[in-house]
C-alpha atoms as a PDB file:
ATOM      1  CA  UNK A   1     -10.900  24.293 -36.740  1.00  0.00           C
ATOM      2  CA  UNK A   2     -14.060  25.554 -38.415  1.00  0.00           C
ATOM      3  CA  UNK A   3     -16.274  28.683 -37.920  1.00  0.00           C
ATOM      4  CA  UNK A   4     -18.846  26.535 -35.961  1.00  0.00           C
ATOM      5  CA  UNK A   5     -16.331  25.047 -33.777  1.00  0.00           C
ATOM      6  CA  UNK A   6     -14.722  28.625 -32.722  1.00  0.00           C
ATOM      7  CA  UNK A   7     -18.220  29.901 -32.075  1.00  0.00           C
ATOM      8  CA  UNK A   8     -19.233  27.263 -30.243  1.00  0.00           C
ATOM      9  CA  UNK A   9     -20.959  27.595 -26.756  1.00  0.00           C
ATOM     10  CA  UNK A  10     -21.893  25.248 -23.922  1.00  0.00           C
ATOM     11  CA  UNK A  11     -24.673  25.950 -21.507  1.00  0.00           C
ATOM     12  CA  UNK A  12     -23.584  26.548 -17.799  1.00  0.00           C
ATOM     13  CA  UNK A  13     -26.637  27.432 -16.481  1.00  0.00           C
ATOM     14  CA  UNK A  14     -30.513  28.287 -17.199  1.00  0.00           C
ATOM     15  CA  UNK A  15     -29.565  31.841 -19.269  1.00  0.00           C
ATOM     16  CA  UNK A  16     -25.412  31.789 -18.558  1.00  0.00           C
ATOM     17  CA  UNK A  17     -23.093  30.196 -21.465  1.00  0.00           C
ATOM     18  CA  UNK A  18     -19.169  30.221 -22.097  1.00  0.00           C
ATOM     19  CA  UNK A  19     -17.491  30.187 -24.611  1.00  0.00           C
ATOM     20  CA  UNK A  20     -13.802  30.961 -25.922  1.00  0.00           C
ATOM     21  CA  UNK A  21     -12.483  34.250 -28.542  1.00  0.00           C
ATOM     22  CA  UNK A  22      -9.873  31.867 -30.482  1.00  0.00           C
ATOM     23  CA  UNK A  23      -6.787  34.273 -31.578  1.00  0.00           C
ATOM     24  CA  UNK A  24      -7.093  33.657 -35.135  1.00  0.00           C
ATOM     25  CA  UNK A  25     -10.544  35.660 -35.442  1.00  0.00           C
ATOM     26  CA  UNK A  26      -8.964  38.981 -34.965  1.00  0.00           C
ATOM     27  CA  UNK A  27      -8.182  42.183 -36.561  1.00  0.00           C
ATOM     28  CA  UNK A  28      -5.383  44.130 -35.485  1.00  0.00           C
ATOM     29  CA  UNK A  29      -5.515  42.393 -32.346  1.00  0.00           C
ATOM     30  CA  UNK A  30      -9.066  42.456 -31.479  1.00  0.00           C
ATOM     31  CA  UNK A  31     -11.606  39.984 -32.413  1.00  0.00           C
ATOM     32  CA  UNK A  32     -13.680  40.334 -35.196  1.00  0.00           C
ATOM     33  CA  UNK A  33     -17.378  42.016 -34.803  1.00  0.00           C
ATOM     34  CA  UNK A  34     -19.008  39.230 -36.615  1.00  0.00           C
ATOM     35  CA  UNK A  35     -17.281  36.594 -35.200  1.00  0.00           C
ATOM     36  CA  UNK A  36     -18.810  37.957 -31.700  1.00  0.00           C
ATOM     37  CA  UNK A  37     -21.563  38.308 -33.119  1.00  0.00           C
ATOM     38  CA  UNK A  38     -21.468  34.662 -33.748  1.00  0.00           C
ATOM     39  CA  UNK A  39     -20.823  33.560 -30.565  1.00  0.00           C
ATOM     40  CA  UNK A  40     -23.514  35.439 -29.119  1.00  0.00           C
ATOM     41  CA  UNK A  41     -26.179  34.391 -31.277  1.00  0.00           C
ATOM     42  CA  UNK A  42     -25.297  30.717 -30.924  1.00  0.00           C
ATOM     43  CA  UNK A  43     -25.854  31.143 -27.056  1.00  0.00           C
ATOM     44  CA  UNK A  44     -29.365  33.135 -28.055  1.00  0.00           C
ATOM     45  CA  UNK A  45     -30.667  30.764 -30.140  1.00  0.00           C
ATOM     46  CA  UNK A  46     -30.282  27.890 -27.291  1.00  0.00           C
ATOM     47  CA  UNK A  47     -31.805  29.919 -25.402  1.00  0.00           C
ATOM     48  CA  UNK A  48     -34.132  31.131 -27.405  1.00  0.00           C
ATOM     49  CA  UNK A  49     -34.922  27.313 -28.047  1.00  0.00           C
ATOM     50  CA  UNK A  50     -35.381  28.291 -31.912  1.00  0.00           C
ATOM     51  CA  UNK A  51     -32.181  27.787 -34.528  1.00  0.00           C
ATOM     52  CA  UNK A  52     -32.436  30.514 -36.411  1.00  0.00           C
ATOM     53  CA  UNK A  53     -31.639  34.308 -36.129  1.00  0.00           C
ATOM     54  CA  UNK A  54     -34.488  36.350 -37.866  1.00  0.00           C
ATOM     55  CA  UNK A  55     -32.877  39.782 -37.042  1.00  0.00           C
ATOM     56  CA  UNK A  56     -29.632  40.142 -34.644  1.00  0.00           C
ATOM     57  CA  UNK A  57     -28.185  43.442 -33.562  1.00  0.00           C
ATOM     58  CA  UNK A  58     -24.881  44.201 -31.809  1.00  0.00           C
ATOM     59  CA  UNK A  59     -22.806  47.275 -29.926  1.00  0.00           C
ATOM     60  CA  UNK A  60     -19.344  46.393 -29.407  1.00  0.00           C
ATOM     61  CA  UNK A  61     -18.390  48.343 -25.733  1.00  0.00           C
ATOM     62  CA  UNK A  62     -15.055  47.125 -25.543  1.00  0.00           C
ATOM     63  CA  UNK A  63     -12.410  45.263 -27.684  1.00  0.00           C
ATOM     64  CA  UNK A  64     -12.406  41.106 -27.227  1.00  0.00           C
ATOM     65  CA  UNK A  65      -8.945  39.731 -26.799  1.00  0.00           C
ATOM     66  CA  UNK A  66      -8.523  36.041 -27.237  1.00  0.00           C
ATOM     67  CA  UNK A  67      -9.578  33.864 -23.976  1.00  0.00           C
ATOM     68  CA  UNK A  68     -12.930  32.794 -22.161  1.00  0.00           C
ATOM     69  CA  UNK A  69     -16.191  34.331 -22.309  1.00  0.00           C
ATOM     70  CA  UNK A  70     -19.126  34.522 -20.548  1.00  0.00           C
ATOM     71  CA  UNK A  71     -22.640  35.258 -22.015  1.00  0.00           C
ATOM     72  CA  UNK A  72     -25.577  36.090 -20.197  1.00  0.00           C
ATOM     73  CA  UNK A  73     -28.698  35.636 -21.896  1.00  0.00           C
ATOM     74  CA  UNK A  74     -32.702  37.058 -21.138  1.00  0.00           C
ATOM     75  CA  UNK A  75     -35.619  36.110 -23.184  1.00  0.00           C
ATOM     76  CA  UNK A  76     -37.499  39.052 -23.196  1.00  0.00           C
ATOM     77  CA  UNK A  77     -40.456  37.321 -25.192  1.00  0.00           C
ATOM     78  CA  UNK A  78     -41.444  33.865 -25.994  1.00  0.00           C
ATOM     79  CA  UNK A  79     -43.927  34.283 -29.063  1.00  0.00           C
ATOM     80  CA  UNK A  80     -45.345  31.356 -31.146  1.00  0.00           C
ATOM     81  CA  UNK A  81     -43.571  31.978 -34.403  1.00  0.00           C
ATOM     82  CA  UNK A  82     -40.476  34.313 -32.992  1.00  0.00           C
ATOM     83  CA  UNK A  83     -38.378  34.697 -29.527  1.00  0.00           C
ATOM     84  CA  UNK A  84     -36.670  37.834 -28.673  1.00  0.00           C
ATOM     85  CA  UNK A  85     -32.967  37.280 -26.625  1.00  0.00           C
ATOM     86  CA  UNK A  86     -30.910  39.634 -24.834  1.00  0.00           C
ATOM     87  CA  UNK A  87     -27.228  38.696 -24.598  1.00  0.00           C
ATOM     88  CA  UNK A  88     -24.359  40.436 -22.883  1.00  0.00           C
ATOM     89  CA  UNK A  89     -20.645  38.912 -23.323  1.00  0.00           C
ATOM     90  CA  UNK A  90     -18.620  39.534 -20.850  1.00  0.00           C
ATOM     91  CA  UNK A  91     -14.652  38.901 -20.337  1.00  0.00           C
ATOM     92  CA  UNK A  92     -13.082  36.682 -17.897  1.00  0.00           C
ATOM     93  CA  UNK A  93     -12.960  39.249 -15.478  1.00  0.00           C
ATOM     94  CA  UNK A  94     -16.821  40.743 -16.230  1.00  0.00           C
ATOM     95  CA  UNK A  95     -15.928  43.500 -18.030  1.00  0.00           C
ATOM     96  CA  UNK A  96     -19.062  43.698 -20.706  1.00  0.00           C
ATOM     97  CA  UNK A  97     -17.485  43.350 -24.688  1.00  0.00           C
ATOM     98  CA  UNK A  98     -20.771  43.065 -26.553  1.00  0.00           C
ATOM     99  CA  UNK A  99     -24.805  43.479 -25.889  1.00  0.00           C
ATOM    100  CA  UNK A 100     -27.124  42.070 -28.406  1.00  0.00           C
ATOM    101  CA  UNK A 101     -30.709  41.535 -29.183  1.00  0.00           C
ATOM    102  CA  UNK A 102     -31.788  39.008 -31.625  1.00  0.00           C
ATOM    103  CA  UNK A 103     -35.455  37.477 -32.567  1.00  0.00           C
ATOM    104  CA  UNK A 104     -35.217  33.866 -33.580  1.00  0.00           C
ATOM    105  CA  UNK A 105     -37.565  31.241 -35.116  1.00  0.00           C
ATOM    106  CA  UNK A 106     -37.919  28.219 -36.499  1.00  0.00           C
ATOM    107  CA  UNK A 107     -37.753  27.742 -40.177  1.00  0.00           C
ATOM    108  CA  UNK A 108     -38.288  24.334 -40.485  1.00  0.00           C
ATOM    109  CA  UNK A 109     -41.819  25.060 -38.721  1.00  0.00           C
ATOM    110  CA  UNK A 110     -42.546  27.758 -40.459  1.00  0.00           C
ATOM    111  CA  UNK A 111     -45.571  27.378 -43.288  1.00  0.00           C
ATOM    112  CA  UNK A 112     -47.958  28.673 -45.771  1.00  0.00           C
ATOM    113  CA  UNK A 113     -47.490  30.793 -48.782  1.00  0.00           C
ATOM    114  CA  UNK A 114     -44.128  31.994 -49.854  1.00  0.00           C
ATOM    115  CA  UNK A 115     -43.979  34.721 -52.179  1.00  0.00           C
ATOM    116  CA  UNK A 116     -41.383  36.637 -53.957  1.00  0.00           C
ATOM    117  CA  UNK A 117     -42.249  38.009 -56.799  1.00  0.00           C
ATOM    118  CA  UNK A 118     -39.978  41.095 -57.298  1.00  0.00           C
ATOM    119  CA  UNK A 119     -37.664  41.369 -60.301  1.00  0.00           C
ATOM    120  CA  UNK A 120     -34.764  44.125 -61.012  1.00  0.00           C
ATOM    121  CA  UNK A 121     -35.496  47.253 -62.191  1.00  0.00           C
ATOM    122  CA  UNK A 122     -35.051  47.740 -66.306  1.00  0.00           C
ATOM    123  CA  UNK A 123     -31.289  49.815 -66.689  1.00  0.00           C
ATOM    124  CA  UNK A 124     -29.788  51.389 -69.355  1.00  0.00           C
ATOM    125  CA  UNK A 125     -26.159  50.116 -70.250  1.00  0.00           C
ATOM    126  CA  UNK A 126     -24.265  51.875 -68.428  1.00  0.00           C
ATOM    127  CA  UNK A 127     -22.759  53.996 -71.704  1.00  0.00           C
ATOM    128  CA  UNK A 128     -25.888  55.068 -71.897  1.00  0.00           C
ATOM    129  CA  UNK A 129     -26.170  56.594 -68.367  1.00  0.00           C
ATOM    130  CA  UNK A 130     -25.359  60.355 -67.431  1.00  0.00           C
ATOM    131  CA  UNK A 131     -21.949  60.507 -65.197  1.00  0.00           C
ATOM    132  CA  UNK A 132     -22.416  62.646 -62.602  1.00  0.00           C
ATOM    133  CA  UNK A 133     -19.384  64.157 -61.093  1.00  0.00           C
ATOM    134  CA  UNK A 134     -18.748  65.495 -57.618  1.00  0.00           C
ATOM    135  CA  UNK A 135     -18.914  69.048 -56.418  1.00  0.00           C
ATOM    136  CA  UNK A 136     -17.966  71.011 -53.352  1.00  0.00           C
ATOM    137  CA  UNK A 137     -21.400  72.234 -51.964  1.00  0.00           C
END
């Protein structure tokens, strides 16, 4: 199984998703921040009705064991170009694991003039660079 396929959601409701924290995304026991992260930013952008994350934030409250999730979602602002989401998942028993707040667009819609005109800064080798070596103060 994939990364899409174990951070897959399904739409219950309006705003209210499940989904499932598959054993093998874990550290130590726990799952893996991103891989929440994942799974609550697939249930966002539904509801968000926009496919891709712009900016997503997380706070982990509790560590995710493997089993079903819920995650409640809020759109706190439906703009033209970008849609901001609350989401809160929540274990099979409602404790809260993870609250995040994404904004989300659509790239495919997006237009106009793209510019990137930024290059690296010019570096000496780095023989030619002064060490500088750590001090107790």
């Amino acid at each position: 199984m994939g990364f899409a396929d174990a951070s897959a959601v399904e739409r219950m409701e309006d705003h209210l998703f499940r989904g499932e924290v598959l054993p093998r995304w874990d550290i130590a026991g726990a799952a893996n921040g991103g891989y929440l992260l994942a799974i609550a930013g697939r249930a966002s952008a539904i509801a968000a009705e926009c496919p891709d994350p712009a900016s997503i934030s997380a706070h982990f409250l509790a560590p995710a064991k493997p089993g079903a999730v819920t995650i409640e979602t809020e759109v706190l602002k439906a703009g033209r170009r970008f849609t901001t989401v609350r989401a809160v998942i929540r274990s099979d028993e409602g404790r809260p694991i993870a609250a995040t707040l994404g904004s989300f667009t659509d790239l495919a819609q997006a237009g106009g003039v793209e510019r990137v005109d930024a290059a690296p800064p010019d570096l000496p080798p780095v023989d030619e660079c002064i060490p500088i070596e750590p001090t107790d103060t």
